[in-house]
Protein backbone atom coordinates (compact mmCIF):
# COMPACT_ATOMS: atom_id res chain seq x y z
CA UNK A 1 22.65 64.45 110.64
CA UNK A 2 21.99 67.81 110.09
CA UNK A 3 21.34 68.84 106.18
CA UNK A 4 23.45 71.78 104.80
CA UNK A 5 20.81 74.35 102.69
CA UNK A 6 23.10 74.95 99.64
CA UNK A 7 25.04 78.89 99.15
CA UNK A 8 23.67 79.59 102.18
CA UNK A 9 26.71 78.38 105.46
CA UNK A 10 23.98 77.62 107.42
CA UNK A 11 22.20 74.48 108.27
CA UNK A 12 18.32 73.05 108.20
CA UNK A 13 18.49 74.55 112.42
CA UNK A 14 19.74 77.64 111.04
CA UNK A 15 22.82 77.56 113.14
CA UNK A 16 25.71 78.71 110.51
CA UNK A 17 29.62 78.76 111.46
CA UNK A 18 29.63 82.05 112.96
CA UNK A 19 27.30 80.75 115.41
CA UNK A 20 29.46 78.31 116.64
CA UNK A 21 27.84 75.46 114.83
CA UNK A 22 27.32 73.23 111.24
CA UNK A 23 30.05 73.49 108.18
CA UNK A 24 31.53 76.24 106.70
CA UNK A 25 30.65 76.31 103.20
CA UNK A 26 33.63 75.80 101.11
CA UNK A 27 34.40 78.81 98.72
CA UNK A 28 36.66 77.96 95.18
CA UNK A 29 39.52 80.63 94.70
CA UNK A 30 39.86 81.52 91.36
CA UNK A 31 43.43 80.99 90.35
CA UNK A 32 45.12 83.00 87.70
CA UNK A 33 47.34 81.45 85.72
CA UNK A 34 50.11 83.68 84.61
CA UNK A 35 51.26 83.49 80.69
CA UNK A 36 54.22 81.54 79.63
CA UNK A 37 57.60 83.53 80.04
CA UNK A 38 58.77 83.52 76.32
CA UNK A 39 60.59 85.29 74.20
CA UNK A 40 57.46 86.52 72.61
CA UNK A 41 56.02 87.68 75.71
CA UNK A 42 59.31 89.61 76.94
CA UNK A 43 59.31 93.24 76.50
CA UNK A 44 63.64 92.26 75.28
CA UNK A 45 62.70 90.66 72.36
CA UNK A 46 62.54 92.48 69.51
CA UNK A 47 60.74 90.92 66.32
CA UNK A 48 62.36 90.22 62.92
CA UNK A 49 61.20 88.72 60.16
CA UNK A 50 63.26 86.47 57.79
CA UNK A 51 63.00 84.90 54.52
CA UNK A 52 62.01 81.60 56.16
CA UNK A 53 60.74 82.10 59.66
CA UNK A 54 59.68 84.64 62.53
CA UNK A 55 62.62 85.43 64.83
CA UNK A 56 64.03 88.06 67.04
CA UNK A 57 66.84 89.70 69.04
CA UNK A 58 67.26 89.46 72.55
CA UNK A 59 68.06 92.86 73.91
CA UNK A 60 68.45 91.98 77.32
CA UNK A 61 72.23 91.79 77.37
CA UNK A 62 74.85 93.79 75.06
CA UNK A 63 75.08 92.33 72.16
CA UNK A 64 77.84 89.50 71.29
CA UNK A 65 81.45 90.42 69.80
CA UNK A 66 82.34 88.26 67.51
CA UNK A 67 85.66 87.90 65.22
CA UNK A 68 85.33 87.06 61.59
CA UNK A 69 87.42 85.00 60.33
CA UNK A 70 90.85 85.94 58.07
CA UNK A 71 91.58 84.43 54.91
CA UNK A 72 94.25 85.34 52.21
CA UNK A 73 91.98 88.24 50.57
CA UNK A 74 90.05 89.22 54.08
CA UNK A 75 92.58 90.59 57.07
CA UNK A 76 89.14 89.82 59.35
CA UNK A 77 86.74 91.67 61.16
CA UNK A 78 85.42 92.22 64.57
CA UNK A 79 81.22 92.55 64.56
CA UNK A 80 78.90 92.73 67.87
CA UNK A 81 75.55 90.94 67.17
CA UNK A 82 72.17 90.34 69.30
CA UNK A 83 71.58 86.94 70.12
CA UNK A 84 68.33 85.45 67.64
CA UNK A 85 65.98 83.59 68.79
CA UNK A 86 62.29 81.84 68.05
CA UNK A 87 59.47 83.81 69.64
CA UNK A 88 58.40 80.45 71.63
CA UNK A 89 61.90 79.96 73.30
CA UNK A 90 62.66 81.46 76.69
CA UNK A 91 65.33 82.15 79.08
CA UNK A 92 65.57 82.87 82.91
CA UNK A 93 66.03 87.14 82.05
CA UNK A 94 62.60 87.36 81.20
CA UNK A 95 60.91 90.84 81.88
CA UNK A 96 57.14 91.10 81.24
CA UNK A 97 55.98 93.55 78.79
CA UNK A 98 53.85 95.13 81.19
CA UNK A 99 56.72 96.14 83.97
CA UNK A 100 58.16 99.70 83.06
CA UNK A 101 61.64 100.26 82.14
């Protein structure tokens, strides 16, 4: 059995793979691992800081309508509001920071 002389893809004869003999030497592809899609990562979300935590509004989508309630002193309201969320949360809109607008 022929001996493989390590970086080199040849063997001990000096016959490599491109000369129609021994064992291609096996090369490790270096795999990028892309960064979690989160809110915090998605050029969307914009930060806000509260009294009690981080959070942000997703800008992705128009913002909410919502109707506020009436009562006997309040004839109610209509309001349009951006969806909050925790910078480690996600959702399937995400847009990297880097892409342009």
């Amino acid at each position: 059995m022929k001996e493989l002389q390590h970086g080199t893809g040849a063997d001990s004869s000096g016959i490599g793979p491109k000369d129609g003999g021994g064992v291609a030497e096996r090369k490790e592809a270096e795999v990028e691992i892309p960064e979690t899609p989160t809110c915090v990562t998605c050029r969307a979300w914009v930060p806000i800081m509260t009294q009690h935590a981080e959070i942000g509004r997703c800008h992705r989508r128009p913002p909410q309508v919502v109707h506020g309630p009436e009562t006997d002193t309040i004839e109610g309201y209509t309001d349009s509001v951006w969806p909050e969320t925790a910078p480690d949360e996600f959702c399937c809109d995400f847009l990297p920071k880097e892409e342009p607008r």
